[in-house]
PDB file of N, CA and C in Angstrom:
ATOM      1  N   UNK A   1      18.157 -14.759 -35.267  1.00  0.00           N
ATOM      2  CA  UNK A   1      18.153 -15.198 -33.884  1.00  0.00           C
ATOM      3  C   UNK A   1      17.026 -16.203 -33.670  1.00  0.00           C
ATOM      4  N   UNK A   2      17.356 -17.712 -33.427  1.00  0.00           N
ATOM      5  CA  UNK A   2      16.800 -18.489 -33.737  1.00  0.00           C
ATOM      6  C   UNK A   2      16.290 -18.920 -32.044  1.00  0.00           C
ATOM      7  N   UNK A   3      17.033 -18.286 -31.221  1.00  0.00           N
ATOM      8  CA  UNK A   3      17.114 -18.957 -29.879  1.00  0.00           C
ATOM      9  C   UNK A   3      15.913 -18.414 -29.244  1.00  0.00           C
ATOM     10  N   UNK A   4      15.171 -18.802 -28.299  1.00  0.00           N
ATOM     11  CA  UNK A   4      14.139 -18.629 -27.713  1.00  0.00           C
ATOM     12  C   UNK A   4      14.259 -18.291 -26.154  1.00  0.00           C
ATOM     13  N   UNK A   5      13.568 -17.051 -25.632  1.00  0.00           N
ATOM     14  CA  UNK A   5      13.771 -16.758 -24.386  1.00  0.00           C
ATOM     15  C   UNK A   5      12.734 -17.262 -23.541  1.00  0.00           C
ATOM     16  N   UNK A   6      13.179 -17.870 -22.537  1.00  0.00           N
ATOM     17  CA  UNK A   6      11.809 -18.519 -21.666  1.00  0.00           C
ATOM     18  C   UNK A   6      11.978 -17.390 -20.428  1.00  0.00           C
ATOM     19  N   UNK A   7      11.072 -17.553 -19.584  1.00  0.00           N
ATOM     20  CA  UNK A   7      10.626 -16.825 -18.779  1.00  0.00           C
ATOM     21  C   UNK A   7      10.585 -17.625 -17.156  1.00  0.00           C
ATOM     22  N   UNK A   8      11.255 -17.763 -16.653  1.00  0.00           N
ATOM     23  CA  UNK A   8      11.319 -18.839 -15.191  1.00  0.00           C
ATOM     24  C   UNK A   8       9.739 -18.288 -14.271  1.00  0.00           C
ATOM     25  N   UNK A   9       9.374 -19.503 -13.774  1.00  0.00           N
ATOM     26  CA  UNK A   9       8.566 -19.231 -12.670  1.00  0.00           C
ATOM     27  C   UNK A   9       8.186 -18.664 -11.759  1.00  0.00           C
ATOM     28  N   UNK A  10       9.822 -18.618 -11.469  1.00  0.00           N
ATOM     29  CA  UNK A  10       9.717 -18.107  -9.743  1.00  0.00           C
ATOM     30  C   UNK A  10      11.493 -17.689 -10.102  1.00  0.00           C
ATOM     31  N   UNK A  11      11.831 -16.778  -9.215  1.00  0.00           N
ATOM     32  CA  UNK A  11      13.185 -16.435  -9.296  1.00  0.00           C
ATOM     33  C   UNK A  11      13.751 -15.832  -7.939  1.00  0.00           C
ATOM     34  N   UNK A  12      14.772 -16.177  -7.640  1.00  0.00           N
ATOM     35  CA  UNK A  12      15.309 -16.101  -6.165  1.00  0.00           C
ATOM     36  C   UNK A  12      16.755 -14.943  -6.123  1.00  0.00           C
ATOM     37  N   UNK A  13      16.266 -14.588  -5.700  1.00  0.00           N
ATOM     38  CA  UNK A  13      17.624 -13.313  -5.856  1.00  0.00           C
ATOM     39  C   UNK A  13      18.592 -13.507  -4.543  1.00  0.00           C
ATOM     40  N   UNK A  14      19.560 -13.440  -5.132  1.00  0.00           N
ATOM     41  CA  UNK A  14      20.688 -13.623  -3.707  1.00  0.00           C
ATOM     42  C   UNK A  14      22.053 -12.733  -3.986  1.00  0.00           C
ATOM     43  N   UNK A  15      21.542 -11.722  -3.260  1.00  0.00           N
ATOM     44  CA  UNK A  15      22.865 -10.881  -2.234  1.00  0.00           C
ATOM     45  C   UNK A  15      23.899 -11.696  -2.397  1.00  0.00           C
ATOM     46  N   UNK A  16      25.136 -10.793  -3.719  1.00  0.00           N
ATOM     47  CA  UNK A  16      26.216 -11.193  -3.054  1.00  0.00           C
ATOM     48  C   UNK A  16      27.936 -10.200  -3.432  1.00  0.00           C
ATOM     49  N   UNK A  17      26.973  -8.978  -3.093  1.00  0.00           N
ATOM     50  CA  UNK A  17      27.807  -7.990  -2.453  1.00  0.00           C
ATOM     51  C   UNK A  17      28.729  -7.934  -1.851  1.00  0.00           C
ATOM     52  N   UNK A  18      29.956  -7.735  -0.920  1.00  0.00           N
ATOM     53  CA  UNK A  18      30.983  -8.287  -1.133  1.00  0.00           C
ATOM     54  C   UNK A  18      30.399  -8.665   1.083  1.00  0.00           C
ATOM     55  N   UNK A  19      29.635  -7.664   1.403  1.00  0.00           N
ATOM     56  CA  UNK A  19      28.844  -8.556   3.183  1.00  0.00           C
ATOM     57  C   UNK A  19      28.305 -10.118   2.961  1.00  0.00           C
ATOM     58  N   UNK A  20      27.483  -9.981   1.826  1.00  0.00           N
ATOM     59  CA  UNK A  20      26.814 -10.924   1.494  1.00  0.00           C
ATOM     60  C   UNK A  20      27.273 -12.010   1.012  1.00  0.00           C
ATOM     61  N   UNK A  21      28.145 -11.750   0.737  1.00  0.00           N
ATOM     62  CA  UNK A  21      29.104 -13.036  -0.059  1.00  0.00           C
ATOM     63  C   UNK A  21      30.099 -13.355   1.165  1.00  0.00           C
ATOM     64  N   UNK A  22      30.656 -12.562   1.728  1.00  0.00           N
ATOM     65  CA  UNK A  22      31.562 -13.387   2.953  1.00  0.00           C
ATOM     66  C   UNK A  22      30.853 -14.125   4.099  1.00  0.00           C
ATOM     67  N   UNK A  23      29.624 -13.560   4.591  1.00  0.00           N
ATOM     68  CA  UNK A  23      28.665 -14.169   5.098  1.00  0.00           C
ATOM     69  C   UNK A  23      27.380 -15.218   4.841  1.00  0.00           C
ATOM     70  N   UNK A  24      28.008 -16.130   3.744  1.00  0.00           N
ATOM     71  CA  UNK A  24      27.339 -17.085   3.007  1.00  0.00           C
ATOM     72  C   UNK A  24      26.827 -16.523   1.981  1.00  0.00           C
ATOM     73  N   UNK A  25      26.596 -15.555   1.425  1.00  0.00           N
ATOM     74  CA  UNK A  25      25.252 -15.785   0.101  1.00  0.00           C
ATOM     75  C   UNK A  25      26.356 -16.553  -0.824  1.00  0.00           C
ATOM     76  N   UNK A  26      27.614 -16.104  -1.254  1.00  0.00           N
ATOM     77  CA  UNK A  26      27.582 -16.876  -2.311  1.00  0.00           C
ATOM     78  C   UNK A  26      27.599 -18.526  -2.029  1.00  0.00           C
ATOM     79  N   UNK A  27      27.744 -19.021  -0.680  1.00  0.00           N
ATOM     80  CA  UNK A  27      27.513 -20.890  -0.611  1.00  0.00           C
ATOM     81  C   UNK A  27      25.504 -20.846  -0.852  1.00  0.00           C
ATOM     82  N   UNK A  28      24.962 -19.823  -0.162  1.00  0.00           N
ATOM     83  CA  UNK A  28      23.922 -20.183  -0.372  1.00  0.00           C
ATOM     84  C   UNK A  28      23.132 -20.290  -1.934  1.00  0.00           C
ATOM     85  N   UNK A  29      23.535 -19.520  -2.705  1.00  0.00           N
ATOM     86  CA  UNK A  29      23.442 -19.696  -3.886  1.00  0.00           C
ATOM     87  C   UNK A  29      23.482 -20.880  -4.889  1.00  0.00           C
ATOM     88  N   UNK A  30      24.900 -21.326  -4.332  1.00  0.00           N
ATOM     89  CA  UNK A  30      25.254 -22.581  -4.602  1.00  0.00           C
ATOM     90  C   UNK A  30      24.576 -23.680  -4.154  1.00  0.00           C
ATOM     91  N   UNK A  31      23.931 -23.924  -2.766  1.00  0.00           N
ATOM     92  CA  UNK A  31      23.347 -24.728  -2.254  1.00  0.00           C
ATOM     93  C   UNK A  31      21.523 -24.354  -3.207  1.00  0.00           C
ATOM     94  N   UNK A  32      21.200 -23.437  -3.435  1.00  0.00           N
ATOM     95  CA  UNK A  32      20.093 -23.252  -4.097  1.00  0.00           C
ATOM     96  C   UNK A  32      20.036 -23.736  -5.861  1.00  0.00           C
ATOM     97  N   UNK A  33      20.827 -23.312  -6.205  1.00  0.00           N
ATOM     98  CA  UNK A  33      21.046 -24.424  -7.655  1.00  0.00           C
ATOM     99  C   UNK A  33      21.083 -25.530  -7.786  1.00  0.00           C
ATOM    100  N   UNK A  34      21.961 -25.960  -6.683  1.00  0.00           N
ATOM    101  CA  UNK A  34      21.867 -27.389  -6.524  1.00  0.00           C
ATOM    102  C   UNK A  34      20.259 -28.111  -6.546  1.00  0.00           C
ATOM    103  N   UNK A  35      19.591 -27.480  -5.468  1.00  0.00           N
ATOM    104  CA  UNK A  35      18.305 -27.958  -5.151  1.00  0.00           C
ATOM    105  C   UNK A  35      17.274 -27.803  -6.133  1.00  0.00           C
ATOM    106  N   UNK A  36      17.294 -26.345  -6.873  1.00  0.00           N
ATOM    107  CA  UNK A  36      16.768 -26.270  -8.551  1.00  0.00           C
ATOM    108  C   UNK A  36      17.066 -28.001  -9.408  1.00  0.00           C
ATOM    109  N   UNK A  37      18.341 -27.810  -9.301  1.00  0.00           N
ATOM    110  CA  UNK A  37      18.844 -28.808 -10.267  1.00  0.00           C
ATOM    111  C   UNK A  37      18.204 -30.452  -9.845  1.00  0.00           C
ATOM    112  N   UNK A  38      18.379 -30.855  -8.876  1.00  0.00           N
ATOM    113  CA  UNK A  38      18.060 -31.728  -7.697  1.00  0.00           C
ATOM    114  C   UNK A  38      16.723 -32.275  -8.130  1.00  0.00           C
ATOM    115  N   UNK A  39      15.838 -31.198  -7.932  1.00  0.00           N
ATOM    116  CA  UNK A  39      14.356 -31.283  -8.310  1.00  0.00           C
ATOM    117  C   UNK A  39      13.546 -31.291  -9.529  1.00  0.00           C
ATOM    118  N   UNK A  40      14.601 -31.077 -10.220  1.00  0.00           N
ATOM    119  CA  UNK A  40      14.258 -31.239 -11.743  1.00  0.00           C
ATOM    120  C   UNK A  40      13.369 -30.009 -12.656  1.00  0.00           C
ATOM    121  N   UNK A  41      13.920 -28.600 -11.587  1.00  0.00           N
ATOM    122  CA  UNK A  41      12.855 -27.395 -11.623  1.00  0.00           C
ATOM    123  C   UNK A  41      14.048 -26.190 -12.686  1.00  0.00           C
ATOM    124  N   UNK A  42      15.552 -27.197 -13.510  1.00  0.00           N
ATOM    125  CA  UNK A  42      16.514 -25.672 -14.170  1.00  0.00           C
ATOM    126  C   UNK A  42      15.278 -25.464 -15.512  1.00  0.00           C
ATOM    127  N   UNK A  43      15.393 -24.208 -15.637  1.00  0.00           N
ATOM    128  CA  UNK A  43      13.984 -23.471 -16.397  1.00  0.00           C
ATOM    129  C   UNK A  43      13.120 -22.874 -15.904  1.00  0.00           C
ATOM    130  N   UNK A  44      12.561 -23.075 -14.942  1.00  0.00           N
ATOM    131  CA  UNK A  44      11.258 -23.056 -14.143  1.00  0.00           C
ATOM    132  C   UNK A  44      11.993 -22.070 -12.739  1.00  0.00           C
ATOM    133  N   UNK A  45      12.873 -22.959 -12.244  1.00  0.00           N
ATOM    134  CA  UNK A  45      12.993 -21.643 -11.185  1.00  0.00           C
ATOM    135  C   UNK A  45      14.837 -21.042 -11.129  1.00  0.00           C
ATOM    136  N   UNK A  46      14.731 -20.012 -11.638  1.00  0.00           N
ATOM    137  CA  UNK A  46      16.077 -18.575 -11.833  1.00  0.00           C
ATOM    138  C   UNK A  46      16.613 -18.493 -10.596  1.00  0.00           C
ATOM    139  N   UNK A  47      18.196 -18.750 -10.735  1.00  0.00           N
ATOM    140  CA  UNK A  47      18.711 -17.750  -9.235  1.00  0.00           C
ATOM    141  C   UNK A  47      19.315 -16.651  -9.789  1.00  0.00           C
ATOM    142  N   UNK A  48      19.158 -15.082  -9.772  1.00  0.00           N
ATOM    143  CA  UNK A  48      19.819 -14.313 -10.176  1.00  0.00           C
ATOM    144  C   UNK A  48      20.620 -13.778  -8.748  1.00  0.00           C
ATOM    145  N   UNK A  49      21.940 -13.305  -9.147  1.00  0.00           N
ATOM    146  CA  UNK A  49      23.040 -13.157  -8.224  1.00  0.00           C
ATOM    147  C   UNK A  49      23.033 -11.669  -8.362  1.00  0.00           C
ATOM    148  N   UNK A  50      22.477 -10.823  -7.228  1.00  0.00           N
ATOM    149  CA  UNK A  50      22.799  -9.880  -6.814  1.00  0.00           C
ATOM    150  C   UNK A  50      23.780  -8.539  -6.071  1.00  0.00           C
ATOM    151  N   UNK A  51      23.987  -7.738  -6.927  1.00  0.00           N
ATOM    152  CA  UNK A  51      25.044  -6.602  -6.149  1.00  0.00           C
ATOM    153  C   UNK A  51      24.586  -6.238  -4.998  1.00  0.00           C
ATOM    154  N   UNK A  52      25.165  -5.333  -4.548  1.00  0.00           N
ATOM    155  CA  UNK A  52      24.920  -4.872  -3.117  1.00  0.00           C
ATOM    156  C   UNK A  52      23.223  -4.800  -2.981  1.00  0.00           C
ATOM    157  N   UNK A  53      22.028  -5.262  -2.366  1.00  0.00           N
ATOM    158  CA  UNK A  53      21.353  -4.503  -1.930  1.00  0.00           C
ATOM    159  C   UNK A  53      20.714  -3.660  -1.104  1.00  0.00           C
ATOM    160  N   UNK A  54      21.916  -2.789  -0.230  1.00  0.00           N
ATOM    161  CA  UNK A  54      22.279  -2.010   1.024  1.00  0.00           C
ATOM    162  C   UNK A  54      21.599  -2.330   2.287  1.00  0.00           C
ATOM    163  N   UNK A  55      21.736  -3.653   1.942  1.00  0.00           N
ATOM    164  CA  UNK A  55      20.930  -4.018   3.387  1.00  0.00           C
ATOM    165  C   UNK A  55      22.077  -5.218   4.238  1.00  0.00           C
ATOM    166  N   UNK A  56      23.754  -4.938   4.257  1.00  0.00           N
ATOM    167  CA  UNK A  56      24.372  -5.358   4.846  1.00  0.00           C
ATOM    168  C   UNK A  56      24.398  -5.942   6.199  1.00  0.00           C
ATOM    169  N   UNK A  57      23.718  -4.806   6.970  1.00  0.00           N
ATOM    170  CA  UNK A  57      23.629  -5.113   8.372  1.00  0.00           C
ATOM    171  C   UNK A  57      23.045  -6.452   8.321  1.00  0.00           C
ATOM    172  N   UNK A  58      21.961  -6.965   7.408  1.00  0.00           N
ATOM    173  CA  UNK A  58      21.277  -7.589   7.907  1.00  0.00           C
ATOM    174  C   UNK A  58      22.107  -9.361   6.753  1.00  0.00           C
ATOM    175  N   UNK A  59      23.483  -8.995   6.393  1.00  0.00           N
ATOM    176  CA  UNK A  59      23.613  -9.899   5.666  1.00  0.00           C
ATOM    177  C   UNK A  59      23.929 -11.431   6.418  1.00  0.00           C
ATOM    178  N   UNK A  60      23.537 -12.662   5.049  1.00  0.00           N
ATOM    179  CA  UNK A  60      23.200 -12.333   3.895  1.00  0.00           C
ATOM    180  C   UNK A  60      21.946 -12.586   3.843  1.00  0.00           C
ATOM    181  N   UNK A  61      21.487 -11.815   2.373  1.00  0.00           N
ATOM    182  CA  UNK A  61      19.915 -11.614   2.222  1.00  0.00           C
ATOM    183  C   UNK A  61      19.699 -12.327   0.567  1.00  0.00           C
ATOM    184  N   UNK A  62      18.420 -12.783   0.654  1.00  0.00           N
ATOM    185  CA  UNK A  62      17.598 -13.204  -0.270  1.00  0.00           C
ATOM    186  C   UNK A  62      16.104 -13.327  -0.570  1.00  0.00           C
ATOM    187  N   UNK A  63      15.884 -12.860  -1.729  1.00  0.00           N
ATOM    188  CA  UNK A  63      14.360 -12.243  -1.866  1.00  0.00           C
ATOM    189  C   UNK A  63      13.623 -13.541  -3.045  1.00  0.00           C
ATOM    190  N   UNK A  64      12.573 -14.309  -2.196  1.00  0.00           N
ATOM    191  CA  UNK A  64      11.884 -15.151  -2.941  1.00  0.00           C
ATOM    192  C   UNK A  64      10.646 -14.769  -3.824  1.00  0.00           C
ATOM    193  N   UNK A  65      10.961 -14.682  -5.368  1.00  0.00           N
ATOM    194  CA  UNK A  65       9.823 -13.623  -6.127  1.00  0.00           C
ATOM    195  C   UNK A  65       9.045 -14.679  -6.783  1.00  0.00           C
ATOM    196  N   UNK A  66       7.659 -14.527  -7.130  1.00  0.00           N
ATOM    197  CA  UNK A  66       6.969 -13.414  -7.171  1.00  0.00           C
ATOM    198  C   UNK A  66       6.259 -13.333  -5.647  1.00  0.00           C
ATOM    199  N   UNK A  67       6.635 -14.001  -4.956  1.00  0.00           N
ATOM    200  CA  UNK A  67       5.919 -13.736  -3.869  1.00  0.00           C
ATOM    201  C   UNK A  67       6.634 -12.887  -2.837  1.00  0.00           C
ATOM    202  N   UNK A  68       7.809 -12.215  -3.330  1.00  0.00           N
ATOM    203  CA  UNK A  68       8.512 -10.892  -2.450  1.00  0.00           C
ATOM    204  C   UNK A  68       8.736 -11.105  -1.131  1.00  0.00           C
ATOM    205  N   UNK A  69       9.527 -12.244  -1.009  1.00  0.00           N
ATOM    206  CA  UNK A  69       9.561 -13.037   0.312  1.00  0.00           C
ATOM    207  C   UNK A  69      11.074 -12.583   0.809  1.00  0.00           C
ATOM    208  N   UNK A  70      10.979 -11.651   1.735  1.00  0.00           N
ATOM    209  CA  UNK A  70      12.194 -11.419   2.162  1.00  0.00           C
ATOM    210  C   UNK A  70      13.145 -12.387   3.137  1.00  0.00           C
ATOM    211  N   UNK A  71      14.606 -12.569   2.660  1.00  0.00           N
ATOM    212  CA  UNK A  71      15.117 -13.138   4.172  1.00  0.00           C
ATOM    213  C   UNK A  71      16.351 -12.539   4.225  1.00  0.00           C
ATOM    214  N   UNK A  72      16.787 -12.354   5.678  1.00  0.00           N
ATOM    215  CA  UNK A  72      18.210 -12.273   6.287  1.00  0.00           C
ATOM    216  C   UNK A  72      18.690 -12.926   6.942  1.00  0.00           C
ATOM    217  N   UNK A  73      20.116 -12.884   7.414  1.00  0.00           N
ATOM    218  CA  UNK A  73      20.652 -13.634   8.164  1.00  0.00           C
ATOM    219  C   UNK A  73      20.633 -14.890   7.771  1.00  0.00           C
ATOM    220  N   UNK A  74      20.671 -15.081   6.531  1.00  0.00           N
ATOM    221  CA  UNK A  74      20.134 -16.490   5.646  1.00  0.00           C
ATOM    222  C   UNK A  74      21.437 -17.601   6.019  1.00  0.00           C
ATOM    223  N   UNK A  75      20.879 -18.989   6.671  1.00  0.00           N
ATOM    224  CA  UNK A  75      22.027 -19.838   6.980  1.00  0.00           C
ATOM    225  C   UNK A  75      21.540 -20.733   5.984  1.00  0.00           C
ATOM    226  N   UNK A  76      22.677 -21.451   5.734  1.00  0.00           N
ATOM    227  CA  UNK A  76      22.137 -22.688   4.475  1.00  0.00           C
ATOM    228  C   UNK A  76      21.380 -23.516   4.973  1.00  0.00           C
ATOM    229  N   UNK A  77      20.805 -23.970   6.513  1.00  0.00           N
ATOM    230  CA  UNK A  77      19.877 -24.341   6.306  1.00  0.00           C
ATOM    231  C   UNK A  77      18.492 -24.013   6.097  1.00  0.00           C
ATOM    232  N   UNK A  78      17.982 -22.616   6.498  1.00  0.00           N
ATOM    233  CA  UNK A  78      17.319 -21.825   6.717  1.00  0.00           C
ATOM    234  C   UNK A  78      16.443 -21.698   4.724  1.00  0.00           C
ATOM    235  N   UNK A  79      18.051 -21.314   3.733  1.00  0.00           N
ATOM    236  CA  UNK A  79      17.681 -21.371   2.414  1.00  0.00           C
ATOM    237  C   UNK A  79      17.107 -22.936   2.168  1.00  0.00           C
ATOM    238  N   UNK A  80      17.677 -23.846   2.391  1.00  0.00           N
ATOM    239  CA  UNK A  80      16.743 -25.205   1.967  1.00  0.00           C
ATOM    240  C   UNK A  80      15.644 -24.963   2.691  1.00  0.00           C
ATOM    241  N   UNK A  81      15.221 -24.728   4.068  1.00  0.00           N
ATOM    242  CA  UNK A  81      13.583 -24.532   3.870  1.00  0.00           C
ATOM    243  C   UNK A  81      12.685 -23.712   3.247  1.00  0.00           C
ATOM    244  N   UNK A  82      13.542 -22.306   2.816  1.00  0.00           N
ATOM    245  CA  UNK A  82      12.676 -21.604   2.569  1.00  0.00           C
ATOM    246  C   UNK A  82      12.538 -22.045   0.847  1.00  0.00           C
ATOM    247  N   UNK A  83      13.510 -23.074   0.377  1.00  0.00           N
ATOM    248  CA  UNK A  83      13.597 -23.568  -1.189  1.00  0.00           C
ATOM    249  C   UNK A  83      12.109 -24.163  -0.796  1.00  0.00           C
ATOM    250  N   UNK A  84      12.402 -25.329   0.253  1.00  0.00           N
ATOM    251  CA  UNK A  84      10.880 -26.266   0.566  1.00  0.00           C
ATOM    252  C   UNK A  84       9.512 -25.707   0.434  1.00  0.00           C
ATOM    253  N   UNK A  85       9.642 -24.434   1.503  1.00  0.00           N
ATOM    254  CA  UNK A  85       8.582 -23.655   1.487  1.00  0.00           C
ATOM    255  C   UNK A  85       8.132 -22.942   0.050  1.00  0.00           C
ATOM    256  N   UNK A  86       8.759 -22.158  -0.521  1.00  0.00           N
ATOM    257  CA  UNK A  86       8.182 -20.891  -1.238  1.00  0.00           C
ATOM    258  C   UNK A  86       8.432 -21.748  -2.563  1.00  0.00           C
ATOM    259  N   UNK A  87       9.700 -22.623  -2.720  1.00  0.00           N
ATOM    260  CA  UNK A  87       9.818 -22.965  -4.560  1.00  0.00           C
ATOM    261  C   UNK A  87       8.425 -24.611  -4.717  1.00  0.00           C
ATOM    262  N   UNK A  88       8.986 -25.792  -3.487  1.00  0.00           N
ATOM    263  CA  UNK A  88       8.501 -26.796  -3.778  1.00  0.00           C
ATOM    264  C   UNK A  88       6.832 -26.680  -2.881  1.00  0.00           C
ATOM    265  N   UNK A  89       6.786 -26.068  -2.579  1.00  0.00           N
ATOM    266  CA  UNK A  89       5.533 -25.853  -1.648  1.00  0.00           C
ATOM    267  C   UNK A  89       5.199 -26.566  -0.745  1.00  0.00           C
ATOM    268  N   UNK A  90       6.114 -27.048   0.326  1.00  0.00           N
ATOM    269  CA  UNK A  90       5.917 -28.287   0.995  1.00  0.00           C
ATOM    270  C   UNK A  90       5.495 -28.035   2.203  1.00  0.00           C
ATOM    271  N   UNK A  91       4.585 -28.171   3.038  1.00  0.00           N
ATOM    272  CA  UNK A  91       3.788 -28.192   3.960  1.00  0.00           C
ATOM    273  C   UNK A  91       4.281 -28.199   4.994  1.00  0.00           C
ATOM    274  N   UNK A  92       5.289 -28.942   4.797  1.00  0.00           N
ATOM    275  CA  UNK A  92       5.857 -29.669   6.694  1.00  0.00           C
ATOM    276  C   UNK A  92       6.853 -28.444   6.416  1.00  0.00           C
ATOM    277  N   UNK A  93       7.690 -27.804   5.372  1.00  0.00           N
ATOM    278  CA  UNK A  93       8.738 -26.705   5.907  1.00  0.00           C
ATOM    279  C   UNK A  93       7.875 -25.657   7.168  1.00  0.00           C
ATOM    280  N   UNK A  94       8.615 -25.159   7.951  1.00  0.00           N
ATOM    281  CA  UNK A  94       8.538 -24.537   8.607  1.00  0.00           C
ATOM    282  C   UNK A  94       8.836 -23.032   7.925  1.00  0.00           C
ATOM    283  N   UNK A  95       7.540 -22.122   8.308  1.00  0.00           N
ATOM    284  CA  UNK A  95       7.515 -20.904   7.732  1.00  0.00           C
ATOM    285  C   UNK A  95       8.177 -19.550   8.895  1.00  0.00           C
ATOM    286  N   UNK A  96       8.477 -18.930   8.544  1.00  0.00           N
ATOM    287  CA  UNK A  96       9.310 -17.740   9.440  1.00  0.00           C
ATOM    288  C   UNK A  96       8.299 -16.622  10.151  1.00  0.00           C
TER     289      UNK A  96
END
């Protein structure tokens, strides 16, 4: 086994349980790779796609790690700031 495992930066978990997925997570997901990709950050920052994490009521949800940044009610625009905020560190995003 010649292949090498890297270790991402930062990793974004997104709800997409079957609440979470009808209520955007899975576009938001999509819109978050994109912006990985976009920025020139695939390696560096992971989206792992999450099963239920029984927090429906509040779908959809996504948790920005290592800094354990919770969100709900996540609208796609809401995920591009919080990409701005927590992945690219950008000043002018607006924090919650």
């Amino acid at each position: 086994m010649s292949k090498s495992f890297n270790t991402p930066d930062k990793v974004i978990y997104v709800c997409t349980g079957s609440k979470c997925k009808k209520k955007g997570g899975k576009d938001n997901g999509k819109t978050l790779r994109s912006l990985i990709k976009e920025s020139g950050l695939k390696g560096k920052v992971e989206i792992i796609k999450t099963d239920c994490t029984d927090r429906c009521d509040f779908a959809p949800v996504m948790c920005f790690q290592p800094e354990n940044y919770w969100m709900h009610h996540v609208t796609e625009q809401q995920a591009k700031q919080a990409f701005d905020a927590h992945i690219l560190k950008l000043d002018s995003a607006p924090q919650e």
